[in-house]
N, C-alpha and C. Protein backbone atom coordinates (compact mmCIF):
# COMPACT_ATOMS: atom_id res chain seq x y z
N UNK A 1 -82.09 -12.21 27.51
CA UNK A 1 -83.41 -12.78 27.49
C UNK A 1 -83.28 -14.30 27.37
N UNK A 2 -83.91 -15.31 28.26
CA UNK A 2 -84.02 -16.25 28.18
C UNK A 2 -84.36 -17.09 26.92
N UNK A 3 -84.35 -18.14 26.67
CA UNK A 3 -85.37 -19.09 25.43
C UNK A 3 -86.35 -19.12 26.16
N UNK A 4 -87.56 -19.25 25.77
CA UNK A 4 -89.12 -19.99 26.12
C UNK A 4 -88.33 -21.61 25.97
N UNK A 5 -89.04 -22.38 26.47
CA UNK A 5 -88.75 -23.84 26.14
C UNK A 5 -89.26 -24.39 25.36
N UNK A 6 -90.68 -24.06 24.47
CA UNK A 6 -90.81 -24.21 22.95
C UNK A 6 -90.20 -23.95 21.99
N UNK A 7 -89.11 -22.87 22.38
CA UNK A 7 -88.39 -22.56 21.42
C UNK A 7 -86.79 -22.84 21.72
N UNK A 8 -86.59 -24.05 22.51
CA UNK A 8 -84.83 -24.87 22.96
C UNK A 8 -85.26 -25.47 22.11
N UNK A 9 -84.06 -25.58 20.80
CA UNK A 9 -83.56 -26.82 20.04
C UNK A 9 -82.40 -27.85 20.13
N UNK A 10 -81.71 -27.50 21.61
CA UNK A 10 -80.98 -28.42 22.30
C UNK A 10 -81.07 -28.09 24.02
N UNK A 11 -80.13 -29.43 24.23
CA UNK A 11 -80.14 -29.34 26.00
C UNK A 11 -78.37 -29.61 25.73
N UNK A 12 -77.72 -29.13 26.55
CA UNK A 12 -76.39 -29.20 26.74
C UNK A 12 -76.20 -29.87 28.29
N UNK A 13 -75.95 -30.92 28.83
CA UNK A 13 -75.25 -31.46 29.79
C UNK A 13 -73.81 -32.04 30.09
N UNK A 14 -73.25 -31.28 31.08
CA UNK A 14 -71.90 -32.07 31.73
C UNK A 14 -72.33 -33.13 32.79
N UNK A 15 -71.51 -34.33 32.16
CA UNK A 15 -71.48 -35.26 32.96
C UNK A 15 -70.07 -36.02 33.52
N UNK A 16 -70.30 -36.26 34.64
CA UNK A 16 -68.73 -36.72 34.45
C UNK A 16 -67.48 -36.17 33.67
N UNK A 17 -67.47 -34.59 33.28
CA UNK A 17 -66.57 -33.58 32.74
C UNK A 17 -66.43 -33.75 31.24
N UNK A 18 -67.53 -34.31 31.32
CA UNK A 18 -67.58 -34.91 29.15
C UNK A 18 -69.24 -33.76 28.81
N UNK A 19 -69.56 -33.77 27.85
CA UNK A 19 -70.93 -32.92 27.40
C UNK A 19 -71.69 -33.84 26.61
N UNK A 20 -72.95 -33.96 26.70
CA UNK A 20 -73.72 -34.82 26.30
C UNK A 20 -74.92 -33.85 25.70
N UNK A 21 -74.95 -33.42 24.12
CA UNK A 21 -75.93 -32.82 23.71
C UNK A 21 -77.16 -33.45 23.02
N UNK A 22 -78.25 -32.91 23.83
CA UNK A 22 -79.42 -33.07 23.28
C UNK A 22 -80.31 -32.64 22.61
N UNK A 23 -80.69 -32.83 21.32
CA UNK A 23 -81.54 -31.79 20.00
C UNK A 23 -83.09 -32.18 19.56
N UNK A 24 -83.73 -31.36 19.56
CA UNK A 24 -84.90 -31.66 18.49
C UNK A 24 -84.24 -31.59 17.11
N UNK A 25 -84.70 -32.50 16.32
CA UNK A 25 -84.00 -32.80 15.08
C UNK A 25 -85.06 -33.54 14.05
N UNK A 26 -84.23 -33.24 12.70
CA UNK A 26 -85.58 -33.58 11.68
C UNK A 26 -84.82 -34.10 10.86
N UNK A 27 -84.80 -35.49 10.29
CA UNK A 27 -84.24 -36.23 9.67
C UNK A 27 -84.54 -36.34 8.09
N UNK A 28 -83.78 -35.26 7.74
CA UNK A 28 -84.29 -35.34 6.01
C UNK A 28 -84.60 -36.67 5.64
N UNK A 29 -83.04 -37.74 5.63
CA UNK A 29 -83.39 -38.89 4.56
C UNK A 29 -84.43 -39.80 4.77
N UNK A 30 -85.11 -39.64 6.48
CA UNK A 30 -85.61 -40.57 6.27
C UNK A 30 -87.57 -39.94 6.78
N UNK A 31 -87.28 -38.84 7.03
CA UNK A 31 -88.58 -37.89 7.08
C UNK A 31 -89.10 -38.19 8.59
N UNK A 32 -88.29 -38.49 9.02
CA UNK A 32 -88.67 -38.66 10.29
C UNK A 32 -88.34 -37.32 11.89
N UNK A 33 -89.47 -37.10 13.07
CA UNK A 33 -89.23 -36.14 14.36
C UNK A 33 -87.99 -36.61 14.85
N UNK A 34 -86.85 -36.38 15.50
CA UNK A 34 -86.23 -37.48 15.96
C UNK A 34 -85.66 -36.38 17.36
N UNK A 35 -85.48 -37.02 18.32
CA UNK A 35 -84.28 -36.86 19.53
C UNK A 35 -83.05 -37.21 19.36
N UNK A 36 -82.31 -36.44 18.88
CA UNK A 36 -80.54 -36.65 19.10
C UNK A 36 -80.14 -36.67 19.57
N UNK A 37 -78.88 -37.73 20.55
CA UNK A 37 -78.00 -37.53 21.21
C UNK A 37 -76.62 -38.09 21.37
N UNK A 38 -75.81 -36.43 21.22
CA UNK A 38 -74.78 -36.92 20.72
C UNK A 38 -73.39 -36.75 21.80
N UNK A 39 -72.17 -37.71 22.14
CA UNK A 39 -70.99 -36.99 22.93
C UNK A 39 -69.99 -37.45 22.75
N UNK A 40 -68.42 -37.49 22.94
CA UNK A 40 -67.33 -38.04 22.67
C UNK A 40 -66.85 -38.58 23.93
N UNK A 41 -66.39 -39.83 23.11
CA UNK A 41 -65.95 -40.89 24.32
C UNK A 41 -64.18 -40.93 23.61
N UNK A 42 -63.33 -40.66 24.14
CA UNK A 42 -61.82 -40.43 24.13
C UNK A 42 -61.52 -40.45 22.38
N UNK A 43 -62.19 -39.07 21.58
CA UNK A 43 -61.97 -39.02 20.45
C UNK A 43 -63.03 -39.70 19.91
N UNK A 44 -63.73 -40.56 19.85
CA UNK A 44 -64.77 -41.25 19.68
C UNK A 44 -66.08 -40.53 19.48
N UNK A 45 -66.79 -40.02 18.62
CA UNK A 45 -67.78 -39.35 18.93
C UNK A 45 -68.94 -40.25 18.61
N UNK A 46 -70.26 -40.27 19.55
CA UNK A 46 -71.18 -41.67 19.57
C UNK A 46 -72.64 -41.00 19.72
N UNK A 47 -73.49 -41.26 18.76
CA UNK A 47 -74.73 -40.78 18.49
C UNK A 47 -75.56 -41.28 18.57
N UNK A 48 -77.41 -41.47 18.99
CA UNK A 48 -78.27 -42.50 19.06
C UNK A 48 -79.82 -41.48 18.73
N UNK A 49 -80.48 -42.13 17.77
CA UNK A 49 -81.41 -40.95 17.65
C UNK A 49 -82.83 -42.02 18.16
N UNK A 50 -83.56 -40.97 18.43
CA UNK A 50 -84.73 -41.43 18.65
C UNK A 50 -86.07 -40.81 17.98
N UNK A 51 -86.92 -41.95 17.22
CA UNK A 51 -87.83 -41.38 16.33
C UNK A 51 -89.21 -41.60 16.78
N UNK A 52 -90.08 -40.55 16.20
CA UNK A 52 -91.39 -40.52 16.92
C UNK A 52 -92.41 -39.95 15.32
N UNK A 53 -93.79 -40.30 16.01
CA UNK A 53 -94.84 -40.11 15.03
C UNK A 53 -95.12 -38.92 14.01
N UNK A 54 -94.92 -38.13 15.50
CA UNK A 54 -95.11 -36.31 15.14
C UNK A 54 -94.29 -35.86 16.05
N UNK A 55 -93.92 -34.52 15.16
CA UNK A 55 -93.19 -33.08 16.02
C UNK A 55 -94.01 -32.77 17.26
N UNK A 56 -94.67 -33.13 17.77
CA UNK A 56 -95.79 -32.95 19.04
C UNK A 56 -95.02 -33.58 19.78
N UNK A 57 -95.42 -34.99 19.27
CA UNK A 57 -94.92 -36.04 20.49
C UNK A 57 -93.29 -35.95 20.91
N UNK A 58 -92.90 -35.69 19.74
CA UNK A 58 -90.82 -35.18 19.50
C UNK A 58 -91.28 -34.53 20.93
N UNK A 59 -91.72 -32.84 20.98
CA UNK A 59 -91.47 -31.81 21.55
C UNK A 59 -92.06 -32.41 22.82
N UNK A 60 -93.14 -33.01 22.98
CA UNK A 60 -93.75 -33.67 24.39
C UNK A 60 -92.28 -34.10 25.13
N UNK A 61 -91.77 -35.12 24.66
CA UNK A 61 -90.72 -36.11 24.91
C UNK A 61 -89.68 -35.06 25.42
N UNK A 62 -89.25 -34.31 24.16
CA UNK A 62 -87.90 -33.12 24.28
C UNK A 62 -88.31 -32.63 25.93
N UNK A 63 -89.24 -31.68 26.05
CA UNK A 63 -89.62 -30.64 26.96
C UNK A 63 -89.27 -31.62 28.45
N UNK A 64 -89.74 -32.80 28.77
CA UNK A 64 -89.34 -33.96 29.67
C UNK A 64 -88.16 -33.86 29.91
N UNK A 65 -87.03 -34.07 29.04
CA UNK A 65 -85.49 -34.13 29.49
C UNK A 65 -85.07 -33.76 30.44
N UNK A 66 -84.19 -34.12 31.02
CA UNK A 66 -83.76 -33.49 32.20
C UNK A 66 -82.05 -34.14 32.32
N UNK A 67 -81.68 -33.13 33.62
CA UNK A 67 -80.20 -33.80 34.26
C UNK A 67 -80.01 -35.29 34.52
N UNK A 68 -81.11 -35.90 35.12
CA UNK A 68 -81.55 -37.35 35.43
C UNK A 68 -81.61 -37.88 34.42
N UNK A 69 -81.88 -37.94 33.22
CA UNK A 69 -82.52 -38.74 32.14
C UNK A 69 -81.25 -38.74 31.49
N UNK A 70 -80.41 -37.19 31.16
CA UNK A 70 -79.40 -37.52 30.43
C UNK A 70 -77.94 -38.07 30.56
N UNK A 71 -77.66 -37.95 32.99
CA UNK A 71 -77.09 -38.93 33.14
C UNK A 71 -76.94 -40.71 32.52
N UNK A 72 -78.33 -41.02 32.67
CA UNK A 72 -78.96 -42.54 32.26
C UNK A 72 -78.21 -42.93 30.60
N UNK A 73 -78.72 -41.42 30.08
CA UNK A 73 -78.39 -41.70 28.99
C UNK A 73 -76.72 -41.89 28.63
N UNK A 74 -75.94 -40.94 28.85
CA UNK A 74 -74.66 -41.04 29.48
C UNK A 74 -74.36 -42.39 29.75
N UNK A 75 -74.51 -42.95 30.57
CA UNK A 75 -73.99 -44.10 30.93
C UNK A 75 -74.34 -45.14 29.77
N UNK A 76 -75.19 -45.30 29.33
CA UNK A 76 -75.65 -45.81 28.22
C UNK A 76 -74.97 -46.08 26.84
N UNK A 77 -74.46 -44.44 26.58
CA UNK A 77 -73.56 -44.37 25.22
C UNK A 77 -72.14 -44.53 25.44
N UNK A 78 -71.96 -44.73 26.97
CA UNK A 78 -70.45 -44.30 27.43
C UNK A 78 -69.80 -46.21 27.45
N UNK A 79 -70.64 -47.05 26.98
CA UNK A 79 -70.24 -48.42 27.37
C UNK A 79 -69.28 -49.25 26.68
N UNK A 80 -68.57 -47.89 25.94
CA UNK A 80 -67.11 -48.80 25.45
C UNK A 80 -65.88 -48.09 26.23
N UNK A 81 -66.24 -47.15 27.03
CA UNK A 81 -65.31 -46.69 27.72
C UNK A 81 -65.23 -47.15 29.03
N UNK A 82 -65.73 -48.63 29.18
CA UNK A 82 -65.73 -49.43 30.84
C UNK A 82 -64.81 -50.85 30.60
C-alpha cells in the first residue's frame, strides 16, 4: 500500500549517485515547522533547515518538492565539494 502524501514525512532523492533527504520536521528547541535537508558530501554530512509559521504552510511547501527543486538544492549544499 502506498503513503497518501499527507502522510510522507520524507522525500528521498539520488542525485548525482549521492542521496539527498527531505523531512517534515519539528524543532523541539526552538518550537519551530521546519523543512530538513540533509546529505553527505565525502564523509561530510551537511544540513540546512527551513522554518515556517505553521505546520500548514510546512506541509503546503513539503507537498511542492520535487526531483527539480531537490537537484537545485543539491547543488546548493554540495559547494564545498567544487
Amino acid at each position: 500500500m502506498a503513503v497518501k502524501p499527507e502522510n510522507e514525512i520524507y522525500k528521498l532523492f539520488e542525485i548525482e549517485g549521492r542521496q539527498l533527504l527531505i523531512e517534515r520536521f519539528w524543532n523541539d528547541e526552538d518550537d519551530v515547522d521546519e523543512i530538513k535537508m540533509t546529505t553527505s558530501i565525502d564523509g561530510l554530512t551537511v544540513s540546512t533547515q527551513i522554518g515556517y509559521d505553521s505546520e500548514k504552510e510546512r506541509d503546503e511547501q513539503f507537498a511542492k518538492l520535487d526531483a527539480e527543486f531537490a537537484k537545485a538544492i543539491y547543488k546548493k549544499l554540495n559547494f564545498l565539494n567544487r
